[in-house]
Protein backbone atom coordinates (compact mmCIF):
# COMPACT_ATOMS: atom_id res chain seq x y z
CA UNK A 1 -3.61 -30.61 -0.99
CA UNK A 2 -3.40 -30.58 2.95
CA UNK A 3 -4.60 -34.57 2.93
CA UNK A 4 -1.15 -34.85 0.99
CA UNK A 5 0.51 -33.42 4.09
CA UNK A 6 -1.17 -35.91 6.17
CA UNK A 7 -1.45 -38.78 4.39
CA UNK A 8 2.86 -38.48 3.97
CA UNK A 9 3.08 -38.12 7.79
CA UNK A 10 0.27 -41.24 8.25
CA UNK A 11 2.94 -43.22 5.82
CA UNK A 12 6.06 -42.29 7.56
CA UNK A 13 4.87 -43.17 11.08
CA UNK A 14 3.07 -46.46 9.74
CA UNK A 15 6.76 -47.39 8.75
CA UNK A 16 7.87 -46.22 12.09
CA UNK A 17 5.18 -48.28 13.83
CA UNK A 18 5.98 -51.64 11.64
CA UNK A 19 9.90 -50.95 12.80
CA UNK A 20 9.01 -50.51 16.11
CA UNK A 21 6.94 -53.37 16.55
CA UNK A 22 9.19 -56.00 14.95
CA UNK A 23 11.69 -55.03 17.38
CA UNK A 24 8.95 -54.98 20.28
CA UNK A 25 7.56 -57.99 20.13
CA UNK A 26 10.88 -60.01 20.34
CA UNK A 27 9.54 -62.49 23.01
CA UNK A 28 6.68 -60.71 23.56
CA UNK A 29 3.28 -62.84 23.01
CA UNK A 30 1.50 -61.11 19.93
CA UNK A 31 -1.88 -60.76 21.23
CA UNK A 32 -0.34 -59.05 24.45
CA UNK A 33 1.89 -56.72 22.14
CA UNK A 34 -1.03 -55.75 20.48
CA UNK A 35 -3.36 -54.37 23.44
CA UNK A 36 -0.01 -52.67 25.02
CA UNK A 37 -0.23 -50.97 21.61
CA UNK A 38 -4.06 -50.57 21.63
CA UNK A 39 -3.84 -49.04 25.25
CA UNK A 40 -1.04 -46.36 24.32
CA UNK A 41 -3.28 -45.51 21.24
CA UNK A 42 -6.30 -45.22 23.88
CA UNK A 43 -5.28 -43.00 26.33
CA UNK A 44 -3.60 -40.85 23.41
CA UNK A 45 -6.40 -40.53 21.39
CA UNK A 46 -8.53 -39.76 24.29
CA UNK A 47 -6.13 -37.40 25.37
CA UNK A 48 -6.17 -34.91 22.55
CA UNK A 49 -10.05 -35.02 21.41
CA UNK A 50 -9.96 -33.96 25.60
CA UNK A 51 -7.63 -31.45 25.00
CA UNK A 52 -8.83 -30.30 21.87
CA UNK A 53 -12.51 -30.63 23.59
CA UNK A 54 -14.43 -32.46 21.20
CA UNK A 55 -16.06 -35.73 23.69
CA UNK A 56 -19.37 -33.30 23.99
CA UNK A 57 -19.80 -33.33 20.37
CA UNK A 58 -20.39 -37.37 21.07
CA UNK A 59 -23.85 -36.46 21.40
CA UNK A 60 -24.68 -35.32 18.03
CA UNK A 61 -23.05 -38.82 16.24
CA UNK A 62 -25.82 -40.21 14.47
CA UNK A 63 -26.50 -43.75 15.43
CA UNK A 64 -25.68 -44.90 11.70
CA UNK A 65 -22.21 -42.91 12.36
CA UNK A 66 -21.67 -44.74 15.52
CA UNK A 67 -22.15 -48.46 14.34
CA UNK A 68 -19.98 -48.34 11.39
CA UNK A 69 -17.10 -46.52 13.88
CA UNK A 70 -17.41 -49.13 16.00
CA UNK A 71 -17.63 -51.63 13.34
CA UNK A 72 -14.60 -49.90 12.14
CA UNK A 73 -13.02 -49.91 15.53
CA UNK A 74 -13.52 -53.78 15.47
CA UNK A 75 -11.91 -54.67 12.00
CA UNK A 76 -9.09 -52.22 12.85
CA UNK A 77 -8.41 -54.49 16.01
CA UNK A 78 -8.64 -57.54 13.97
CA UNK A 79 -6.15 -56.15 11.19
CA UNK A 80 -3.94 -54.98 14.26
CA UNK A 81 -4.11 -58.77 15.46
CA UNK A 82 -3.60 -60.66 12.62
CA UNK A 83 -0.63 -57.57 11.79
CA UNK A 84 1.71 -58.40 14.92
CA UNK A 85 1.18 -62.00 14.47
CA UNK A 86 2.55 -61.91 10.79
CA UNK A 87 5.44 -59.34 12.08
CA UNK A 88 6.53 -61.53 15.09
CA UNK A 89 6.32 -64.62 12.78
CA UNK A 90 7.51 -63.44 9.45
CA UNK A 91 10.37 -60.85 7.92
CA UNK A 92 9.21 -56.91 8.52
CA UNK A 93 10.05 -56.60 4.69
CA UNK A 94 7.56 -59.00 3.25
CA UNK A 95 4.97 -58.70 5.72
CA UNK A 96 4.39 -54.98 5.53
CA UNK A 97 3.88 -55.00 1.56
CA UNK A 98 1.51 -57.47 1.97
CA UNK A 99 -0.19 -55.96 4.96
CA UNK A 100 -0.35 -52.97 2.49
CA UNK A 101 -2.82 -54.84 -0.52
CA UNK A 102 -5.33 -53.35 1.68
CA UNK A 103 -4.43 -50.42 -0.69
CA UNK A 104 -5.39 -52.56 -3.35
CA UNK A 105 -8.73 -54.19 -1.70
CA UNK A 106 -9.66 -50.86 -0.34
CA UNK A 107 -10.05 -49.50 -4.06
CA UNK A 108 -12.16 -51.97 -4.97
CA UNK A 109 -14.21 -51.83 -2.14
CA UNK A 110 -14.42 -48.51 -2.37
CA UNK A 111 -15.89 -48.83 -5.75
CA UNK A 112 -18.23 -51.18 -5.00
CA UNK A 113 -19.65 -49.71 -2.01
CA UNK A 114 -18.79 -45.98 -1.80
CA UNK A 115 -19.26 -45.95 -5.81
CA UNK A 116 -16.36 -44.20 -6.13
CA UNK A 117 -14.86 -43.71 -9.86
CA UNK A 118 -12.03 -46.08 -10.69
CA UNK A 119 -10.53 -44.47 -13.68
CA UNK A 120 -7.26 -46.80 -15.76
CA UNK A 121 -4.51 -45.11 -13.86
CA UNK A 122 -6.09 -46.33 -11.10
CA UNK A 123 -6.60 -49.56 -12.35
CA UNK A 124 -2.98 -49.67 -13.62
CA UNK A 125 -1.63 -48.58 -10.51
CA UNK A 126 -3.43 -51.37 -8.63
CA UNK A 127 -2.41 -53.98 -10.70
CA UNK A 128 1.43 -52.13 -10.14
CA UNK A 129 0.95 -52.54 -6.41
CA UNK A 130 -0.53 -55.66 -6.17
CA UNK A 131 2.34 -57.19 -9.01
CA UNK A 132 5.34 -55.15 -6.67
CA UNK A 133 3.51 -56.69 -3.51
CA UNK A 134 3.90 -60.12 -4.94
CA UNK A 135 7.54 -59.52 -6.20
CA UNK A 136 8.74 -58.71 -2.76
CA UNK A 137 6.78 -61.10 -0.66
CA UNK A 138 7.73 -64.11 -3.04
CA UNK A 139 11.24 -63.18 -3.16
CA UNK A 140 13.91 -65.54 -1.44
């Protein structure tokens, strides 16, 4: 149950982050806010897999491993774009549950492409998510 552990902290800073940013890019072009972001993330990032000494193990990435990362890479910088434009336009509290359907769209891909087993709780709790998303973002 460790992933628990970490998937809790990944939520509670991913709240932080949406928080912070709302309040960040108050007159601050979203594109720009985004690759101040995207260059903090960078150098951190970079920072502890040099610490930790993992950049020689780059070498053994198999070239399958390396286009979908950077494919990866790619539609995480598109979601990050598309995410500060919504905040800086729109109310933290209705973006963010919509920004989070990709919970939603991610168990469906993941069924279709990873083949992954999506059992009726699952299904259920989708359908929850994706009824509470509306709720919230439709609300006046």
């Amino acid at each position: 149950m460790q992933w628990l552990t970490y998937a809790l902290l990944s939520a509670v800073f991913a709240a932080a982050t949406s928080i912070l940013a709302k309040i960040g890019i108050k007159d601050v072009n979203s594109n720009l806010a985004t690759a101040i972001r995207t260059t903090v993330i960078l150098v951190f990032t970079w920072g502890i897999a040099l610490a930790q000494k993992q950049v020689p193990q780059i070498t053994n990435i198999s070239k399958t491993s390396f286009i979908f990362l950077i494919l990866s890479g790619l539609a995480t910088g598109l979601s990050w774009l598309f995410y500060f434009r919504a905040l800086q336009l729109g109310q933290a509290s209705k973006v963010v549950p919509i920004d989070k359907l990709s919970l939603v769209i991610t168990i469906v891909l993941a069924a279709i492409f990873l083949k992954e087993n999506v059992t009726l709780p699952v299904i259920i709790g989708a359908i929850l998510m994706t009824t509470g998303t509306l709720i919230i973002a439709l609300a006046k």
